[in-house]
C-alpha atoms as a PDB file:
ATOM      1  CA  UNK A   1      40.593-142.599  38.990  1.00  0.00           C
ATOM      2  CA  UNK A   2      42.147-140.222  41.800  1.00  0.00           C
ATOM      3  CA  UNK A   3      44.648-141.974  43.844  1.00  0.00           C
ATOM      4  CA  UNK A   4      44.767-139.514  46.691  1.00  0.00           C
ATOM      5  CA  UNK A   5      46.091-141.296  49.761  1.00  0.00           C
ATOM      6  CA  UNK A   6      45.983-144.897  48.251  1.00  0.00           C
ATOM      7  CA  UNK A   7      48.552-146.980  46.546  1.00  0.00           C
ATOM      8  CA  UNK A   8      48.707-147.291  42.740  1.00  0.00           C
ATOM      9  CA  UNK A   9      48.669-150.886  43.602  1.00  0.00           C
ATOM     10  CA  UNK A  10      45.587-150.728  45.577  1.00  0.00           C
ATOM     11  CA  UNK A  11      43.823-148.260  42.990  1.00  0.00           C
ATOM     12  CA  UNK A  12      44.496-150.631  40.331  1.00  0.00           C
ATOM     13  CA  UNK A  13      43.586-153.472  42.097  1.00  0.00           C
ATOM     14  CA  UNK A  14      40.375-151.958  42.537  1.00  0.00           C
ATOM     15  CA  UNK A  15      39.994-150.687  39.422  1.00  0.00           C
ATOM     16  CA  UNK A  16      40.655-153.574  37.986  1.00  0.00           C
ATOM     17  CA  UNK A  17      38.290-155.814  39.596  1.00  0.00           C
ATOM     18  CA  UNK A  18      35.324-157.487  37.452  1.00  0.00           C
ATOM     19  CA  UNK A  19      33.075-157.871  40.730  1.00  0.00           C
ATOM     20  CA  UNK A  20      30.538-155.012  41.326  1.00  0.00           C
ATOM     21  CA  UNK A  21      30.634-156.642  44.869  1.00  0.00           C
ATOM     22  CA  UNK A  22      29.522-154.011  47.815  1.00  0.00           C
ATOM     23  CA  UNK A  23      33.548-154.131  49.129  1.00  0.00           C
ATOM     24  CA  UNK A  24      34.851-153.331  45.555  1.00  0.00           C
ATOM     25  CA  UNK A  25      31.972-150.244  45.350  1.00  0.00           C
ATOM     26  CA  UNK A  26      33.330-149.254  48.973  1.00  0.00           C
ATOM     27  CA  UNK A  27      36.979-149.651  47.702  1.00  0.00           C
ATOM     28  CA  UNK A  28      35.822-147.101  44.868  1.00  0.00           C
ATOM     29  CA  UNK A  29      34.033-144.975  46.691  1.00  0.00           C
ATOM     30  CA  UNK A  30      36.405-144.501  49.150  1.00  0.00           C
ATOM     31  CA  UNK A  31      39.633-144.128  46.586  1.00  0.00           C
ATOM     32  CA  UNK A  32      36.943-141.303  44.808  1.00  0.00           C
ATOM     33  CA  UNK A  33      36.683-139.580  48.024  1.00  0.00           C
ATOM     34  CA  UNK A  34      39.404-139.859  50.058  1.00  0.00           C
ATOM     35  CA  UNK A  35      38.239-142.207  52.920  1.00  0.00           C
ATOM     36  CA  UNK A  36      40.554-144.101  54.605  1.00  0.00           C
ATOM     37  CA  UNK A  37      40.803-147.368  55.080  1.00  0.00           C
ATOM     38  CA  UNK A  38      41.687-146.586  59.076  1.00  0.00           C
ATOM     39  CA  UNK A  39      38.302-144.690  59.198  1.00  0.00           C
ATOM     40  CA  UNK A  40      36.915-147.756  57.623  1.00  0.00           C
ATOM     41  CA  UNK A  41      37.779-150.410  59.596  1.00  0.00           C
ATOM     42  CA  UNK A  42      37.566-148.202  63.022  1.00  0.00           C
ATOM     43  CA  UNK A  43      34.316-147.639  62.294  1.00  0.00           C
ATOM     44  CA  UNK A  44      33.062-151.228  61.592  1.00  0.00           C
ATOM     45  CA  UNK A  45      35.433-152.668  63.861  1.00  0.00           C
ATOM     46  CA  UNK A  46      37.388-154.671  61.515  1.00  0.00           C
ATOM     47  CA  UNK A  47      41.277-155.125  60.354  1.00  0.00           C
ATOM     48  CA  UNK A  48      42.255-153.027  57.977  1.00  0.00           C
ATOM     49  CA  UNK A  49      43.630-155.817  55.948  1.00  0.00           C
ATOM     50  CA  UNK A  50      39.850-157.371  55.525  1.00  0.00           C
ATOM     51  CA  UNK A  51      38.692-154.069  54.642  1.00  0.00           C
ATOM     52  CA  UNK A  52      41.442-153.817  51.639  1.00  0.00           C
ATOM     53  CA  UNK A  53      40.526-157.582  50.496  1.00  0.00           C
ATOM     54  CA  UNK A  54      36.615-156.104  49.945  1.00  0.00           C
ATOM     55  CA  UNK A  55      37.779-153.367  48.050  1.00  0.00           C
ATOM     56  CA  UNK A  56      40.122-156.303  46.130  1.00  0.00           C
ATOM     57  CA  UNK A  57      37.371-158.287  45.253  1.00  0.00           C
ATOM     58  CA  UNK A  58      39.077-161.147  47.514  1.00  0.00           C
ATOM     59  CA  UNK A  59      36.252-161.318  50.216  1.00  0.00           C
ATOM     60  CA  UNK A  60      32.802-160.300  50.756  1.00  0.00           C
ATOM     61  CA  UNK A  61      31.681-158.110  53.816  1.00  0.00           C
ATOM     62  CA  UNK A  62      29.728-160.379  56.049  1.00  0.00           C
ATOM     63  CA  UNK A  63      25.833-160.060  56.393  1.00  0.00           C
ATOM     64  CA  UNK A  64      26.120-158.030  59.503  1.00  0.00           C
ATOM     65  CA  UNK A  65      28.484-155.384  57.710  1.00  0.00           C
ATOM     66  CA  UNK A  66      26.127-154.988  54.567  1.00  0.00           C
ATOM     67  CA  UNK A  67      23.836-152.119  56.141  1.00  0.00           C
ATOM     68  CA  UNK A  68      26.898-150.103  57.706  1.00  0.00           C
ATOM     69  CA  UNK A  69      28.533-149.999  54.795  1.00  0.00           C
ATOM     70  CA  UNK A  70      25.199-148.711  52.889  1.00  0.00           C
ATOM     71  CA  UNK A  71      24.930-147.051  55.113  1.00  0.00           C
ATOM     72  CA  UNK A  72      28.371-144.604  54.814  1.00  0.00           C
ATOM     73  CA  UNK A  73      28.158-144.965  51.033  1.00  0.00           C
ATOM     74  CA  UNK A  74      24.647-143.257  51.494  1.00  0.00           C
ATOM     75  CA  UNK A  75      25.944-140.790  54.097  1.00  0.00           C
ATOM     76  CA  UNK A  76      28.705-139.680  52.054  1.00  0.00           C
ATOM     77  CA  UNK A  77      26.853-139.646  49.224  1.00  0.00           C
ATOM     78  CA  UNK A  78      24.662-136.885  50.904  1.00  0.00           C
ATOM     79  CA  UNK A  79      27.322-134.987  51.889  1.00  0.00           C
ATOM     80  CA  UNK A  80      29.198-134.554  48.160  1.00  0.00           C
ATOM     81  CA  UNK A  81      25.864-133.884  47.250  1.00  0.00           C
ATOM     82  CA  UNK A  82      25.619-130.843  49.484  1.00  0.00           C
ATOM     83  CA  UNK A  83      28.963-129.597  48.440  1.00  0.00           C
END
């Protein structure tokens, strides 16, 4: 996996996880494509410490944070798709 701006530690954390949870896809997803975990968090109004326990497997994104996030997985997903 590409580490781009993240940590070893949080790549293989990541990596590493057994959970297909929706954080630890996010986590991947993001690693994959180089979205930050500031972009992240701005942009569902969270810490960026919860966001890097999803893509941990140590939490769960709330109910009210599932359909964002599908939301920028889909979006993104669109736009590599275009490249």
């Amino acid at each position: 996996m590409d580490c781009r701006g993240y940590s070893k530690r949080v790549v293989d954390i990541n990596s590493k996880s057994t959970t297909d949870s929706l954080g630890v896809r996010l986590g991947r997803h993001c690693i994959q494509n180089d979205v930050s975990v500031a972009y992240i968090s701005e942009k569902l109004g969270v810490s960026r410490m919860t966001v890097y326990n999803w893509f941990a497997g140590k939490s769960e994104p709330r109910d009210r944070y599932r359909l964002p996030i599908e939301r920028i997985l889909k979006q993104h997903a669109e736009e590599n798709n275009k490249k």
